[in-house]
C-alpha atoms as a PDB file:
ATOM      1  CA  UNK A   1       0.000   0.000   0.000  1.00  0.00           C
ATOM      2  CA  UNK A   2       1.477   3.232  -0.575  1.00  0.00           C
ATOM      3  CA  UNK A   3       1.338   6.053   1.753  1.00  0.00           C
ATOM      4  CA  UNK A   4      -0.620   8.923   1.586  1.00  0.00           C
ATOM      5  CA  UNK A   5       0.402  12.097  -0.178  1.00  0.00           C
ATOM      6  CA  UNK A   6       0.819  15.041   2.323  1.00  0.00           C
ATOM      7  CA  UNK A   7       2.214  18.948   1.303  1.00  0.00           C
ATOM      8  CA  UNK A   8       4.178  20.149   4.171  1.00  0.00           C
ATOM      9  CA  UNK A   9       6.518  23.404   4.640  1.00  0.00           C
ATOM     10  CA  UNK A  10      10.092  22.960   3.204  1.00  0.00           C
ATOM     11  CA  UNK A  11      12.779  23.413   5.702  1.00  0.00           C
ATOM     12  CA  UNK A  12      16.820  23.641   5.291  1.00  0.00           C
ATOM     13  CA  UNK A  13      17.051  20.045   5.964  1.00  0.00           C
ATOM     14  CA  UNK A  14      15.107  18.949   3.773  1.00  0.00           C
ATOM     15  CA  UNK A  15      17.610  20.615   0.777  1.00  0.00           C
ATOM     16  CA  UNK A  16      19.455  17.215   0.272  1.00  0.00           C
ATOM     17  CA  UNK A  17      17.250  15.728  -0.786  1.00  0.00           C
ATOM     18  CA  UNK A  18      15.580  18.659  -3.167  1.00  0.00           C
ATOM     19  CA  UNK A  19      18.980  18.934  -4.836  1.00  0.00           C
ATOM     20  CA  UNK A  20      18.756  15.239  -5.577  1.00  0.00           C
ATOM     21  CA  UNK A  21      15.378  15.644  -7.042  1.00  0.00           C
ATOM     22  CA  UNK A  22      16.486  18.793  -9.202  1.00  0.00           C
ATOM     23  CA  UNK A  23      19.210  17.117 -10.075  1.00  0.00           C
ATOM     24  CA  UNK A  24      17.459  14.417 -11.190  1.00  0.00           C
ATOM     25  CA  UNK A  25      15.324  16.591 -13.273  1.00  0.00           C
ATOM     26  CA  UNK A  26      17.095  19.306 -14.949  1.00  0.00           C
ATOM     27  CA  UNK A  27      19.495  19.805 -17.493  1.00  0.00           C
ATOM     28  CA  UNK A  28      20.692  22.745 -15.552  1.00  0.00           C
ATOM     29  CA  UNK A  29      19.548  22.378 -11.962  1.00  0.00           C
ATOM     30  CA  UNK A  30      20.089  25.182  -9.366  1.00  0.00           C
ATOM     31  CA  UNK A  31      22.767  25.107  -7.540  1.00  0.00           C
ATOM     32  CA  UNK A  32      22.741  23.490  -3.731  1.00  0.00           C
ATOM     33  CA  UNK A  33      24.411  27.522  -2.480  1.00  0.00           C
ATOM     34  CA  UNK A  34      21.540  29.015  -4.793  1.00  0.00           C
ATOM     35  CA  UNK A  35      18.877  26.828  -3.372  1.00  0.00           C
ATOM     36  CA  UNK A  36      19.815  27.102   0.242  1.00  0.00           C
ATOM     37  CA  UNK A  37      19.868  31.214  -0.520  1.00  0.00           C
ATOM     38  CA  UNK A  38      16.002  30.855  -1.864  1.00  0.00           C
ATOM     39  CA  UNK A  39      15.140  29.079   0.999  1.00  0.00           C
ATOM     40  CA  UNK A  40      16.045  31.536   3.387  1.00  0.00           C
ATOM     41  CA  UNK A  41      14.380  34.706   1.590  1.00  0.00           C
ATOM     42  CA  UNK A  42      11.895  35.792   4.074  1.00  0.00           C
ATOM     43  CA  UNK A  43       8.817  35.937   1.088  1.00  0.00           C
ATOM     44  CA  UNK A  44       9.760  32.536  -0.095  1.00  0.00           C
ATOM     45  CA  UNK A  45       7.232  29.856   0.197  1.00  0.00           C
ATOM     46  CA  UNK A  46       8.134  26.604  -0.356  1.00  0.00           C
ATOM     47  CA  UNK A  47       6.172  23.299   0.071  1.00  0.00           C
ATOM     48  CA  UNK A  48       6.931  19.362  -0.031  1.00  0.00           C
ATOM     49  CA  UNK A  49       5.216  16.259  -1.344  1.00  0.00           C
ATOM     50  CA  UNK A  50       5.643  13.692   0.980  1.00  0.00           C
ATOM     51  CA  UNK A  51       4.650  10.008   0.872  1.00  0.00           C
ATOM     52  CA  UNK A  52       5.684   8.671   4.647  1.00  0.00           C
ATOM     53  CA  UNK A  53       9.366  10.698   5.085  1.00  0.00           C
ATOM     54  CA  UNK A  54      10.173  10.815   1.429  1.00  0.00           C
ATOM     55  CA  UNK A  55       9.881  14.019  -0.524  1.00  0.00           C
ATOM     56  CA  UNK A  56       8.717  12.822  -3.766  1.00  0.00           C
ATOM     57  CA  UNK A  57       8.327  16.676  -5.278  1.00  0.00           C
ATOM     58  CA  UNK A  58       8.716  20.710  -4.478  1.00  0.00           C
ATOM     59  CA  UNK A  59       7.593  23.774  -5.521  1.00  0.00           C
ATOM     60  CA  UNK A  60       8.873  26.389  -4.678  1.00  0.00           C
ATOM     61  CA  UNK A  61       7.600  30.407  -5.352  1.00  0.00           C
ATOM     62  CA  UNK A  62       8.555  33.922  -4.776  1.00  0.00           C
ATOM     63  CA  UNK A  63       5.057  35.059  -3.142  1.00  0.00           C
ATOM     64  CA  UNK A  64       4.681  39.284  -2.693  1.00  0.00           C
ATOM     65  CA  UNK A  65       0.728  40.249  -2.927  1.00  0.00           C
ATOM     66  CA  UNK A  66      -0.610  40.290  -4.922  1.00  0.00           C
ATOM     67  CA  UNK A  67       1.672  38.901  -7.521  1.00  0.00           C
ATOM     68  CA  UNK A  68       3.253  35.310  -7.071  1.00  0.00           C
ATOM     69  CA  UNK A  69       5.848  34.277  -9.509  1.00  0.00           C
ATOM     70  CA  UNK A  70       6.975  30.139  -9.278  1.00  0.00           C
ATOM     71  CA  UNK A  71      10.585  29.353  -9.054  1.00  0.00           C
ATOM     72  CA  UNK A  72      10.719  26.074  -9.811  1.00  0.00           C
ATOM     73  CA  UNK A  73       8.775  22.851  -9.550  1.00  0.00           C
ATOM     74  CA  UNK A  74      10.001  19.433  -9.259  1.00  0.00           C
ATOM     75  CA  UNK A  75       8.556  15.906  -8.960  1.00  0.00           C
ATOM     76  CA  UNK A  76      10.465  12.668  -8.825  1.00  0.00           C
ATOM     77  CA  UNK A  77      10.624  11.076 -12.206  1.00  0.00           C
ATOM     78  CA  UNK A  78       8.873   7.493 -10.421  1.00  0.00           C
ATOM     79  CA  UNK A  79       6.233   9.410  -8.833  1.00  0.00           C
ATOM     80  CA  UNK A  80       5.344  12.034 -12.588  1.00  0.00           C
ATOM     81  CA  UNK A  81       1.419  11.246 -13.674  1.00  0.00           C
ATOM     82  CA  UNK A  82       0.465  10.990 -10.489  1.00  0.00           C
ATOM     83  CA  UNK A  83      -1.176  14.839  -9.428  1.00  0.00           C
ATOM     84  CA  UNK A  84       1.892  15.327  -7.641  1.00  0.00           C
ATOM     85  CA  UNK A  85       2.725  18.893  -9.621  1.00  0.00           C
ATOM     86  CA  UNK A  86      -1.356  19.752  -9.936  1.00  0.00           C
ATOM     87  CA  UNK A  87      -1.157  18.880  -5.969  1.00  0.00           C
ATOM     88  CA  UNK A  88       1.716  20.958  -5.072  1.00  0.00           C
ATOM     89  CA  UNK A  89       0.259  24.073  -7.328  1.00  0.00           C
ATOM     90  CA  UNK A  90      -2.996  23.480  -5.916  1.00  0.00           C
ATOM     91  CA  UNK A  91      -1.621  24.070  -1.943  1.00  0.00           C
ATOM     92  CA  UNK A  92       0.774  27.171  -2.967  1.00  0.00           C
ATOM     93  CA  UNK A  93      -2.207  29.330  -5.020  1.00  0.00           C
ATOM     94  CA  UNK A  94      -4.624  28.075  -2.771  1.00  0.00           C
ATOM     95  CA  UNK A  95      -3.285  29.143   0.640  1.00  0.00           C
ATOM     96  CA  UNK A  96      -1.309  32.186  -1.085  1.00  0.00           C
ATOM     97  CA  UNK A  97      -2.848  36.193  -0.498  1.00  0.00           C
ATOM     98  CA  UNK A  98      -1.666  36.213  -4.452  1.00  0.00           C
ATOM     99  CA  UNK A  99      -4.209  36.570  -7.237  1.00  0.00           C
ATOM    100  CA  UNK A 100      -1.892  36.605  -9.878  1.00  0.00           C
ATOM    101  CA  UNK A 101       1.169  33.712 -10.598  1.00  0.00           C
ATOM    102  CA  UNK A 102       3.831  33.571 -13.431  1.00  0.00           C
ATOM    103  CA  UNK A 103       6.226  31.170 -14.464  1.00  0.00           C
ATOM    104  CA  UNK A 104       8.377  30.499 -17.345  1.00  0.00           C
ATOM    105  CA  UNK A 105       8.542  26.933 -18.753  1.00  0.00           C
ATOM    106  CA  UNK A 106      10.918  25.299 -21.539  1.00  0.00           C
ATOM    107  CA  UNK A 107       9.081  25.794 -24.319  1.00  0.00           C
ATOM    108  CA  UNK A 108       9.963  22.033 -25.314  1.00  0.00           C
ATOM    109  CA  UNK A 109       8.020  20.774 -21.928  1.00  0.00           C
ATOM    110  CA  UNK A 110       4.967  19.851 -22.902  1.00  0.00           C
ATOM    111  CA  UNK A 111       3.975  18.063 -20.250  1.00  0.00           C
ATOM    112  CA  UNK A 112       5.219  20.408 -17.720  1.00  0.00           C
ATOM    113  CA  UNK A 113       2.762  23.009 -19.959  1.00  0.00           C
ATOM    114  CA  UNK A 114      -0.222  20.554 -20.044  1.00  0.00           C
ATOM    115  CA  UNK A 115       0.089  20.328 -15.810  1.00  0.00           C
ATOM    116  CA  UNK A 116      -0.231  24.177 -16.001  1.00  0.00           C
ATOM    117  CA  UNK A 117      -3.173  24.957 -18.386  1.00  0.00           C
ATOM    118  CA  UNK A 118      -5.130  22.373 -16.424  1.00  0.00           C
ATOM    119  CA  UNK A 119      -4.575  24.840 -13.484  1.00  0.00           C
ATOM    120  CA  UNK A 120      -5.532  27.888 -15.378  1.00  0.00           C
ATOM    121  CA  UNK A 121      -2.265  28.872 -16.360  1.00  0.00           C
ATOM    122  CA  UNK A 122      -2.487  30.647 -19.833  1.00  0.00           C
ATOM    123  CA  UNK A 123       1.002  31.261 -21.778  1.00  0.00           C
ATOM    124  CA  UNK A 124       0.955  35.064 -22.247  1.00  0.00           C
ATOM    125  CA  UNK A 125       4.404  35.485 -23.899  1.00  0.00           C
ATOM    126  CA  UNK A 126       8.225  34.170 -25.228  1.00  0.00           C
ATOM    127  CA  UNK A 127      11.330  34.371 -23.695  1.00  0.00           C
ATOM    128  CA  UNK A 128      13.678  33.955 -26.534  1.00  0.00           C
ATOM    129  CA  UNK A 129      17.182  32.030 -25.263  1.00  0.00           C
ATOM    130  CA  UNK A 130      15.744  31.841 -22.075  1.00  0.00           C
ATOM    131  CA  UNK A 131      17.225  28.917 -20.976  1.00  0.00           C
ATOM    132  CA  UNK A 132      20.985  27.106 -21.440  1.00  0.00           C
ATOM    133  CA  UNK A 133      21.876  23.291 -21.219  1.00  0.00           C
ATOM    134  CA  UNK A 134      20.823  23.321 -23.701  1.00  0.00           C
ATOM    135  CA  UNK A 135      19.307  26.745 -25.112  1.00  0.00           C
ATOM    136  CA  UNK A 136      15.637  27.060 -25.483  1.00  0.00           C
ATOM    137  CA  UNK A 137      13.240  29.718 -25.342  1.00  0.00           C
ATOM    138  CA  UNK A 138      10.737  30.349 -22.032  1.00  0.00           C
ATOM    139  CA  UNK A 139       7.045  30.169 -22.560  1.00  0.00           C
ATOM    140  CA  UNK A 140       5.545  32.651 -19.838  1.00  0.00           C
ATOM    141  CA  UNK A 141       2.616  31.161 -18.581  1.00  0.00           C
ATOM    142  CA  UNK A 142       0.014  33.490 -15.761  1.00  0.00           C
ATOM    143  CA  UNK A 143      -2.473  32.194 -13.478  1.00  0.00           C
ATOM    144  CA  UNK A 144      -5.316  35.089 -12.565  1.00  0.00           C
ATOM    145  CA  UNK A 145      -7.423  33.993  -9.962  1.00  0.00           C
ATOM    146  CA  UNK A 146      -9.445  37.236  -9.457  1.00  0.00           C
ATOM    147  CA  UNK A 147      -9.707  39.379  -6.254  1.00  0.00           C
ATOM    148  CA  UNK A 148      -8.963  37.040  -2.742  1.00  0.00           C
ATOM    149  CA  UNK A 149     -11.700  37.704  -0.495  1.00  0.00           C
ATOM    150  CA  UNK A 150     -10.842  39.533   3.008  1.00  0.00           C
END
């Protein structure tokens, strides 16, 4: 039986084991120094997919109201198709004061792109070059979700 899914704060210790996963999933991961920076930026949010003690995926987001703008997002290449990524997105927008999110995505990502049309993200514009390892434009992609209520 496998354990349940649960979305829980990111702490420093917990960086391991995200630089494995990035690793594991990027061309051109950030760098551990880079990563442990992030973390410590006081309007960083940045949540964990867990399955018993195992982080199976991240997502991490720069979060200043009412604009959000996502970092990166990571889920372990055994656990992709799963709702892990929808999951993580869900938490973040959902318990964020931000009614507004952007990202940019390799424009060669398509599933990365499907994940975030089905949660409203619409691509909005190109980042030529964006990207190295190899070089590849940036689709931006924005989320609106309309006025929060107080």
């Amino acid at each position: 039986m496998t354990a349940a899914l649960r979305i829980t704060p990111v702490t420093l210790a917990d960086l391991p084991r995200l630089m494995e996963l990035e690793r594991e999933s990027f061309s051109d991961p950030w760098s551990e120094s880079a990563m442990a920076a992030t973390l410590e930026i006081p309007v960083v949010r940045a949540l964990a997919a867990r399955r018993g003690e195992q982080i199976v995926g991240f997502v991490i987001a720069y979060l200043i109201p009412p604009e959000g703008e996502i970092a990166d997002i990571c889920v372990a290449t055994s656990e992709r198709g799963q709702g892990i990524g929808a999951r993580l997105l869900q938490a973040l927008t959902e318990e964020s004061d931000c009614t507004e999110f952007w990202l940019e995505v390799r424009a060669s990502n398509l599933p990365a792109r499907r994940l975030y049309e089905k949660q409203g993200f619409e691509a909005v514009g190109l980042r030529k070059h964006y990207y190295d390892y190899p070089r590849e434009d940036a689709v931006v992609m924005r989320l609106c979700r309309g006025e929060k209520s107080e």
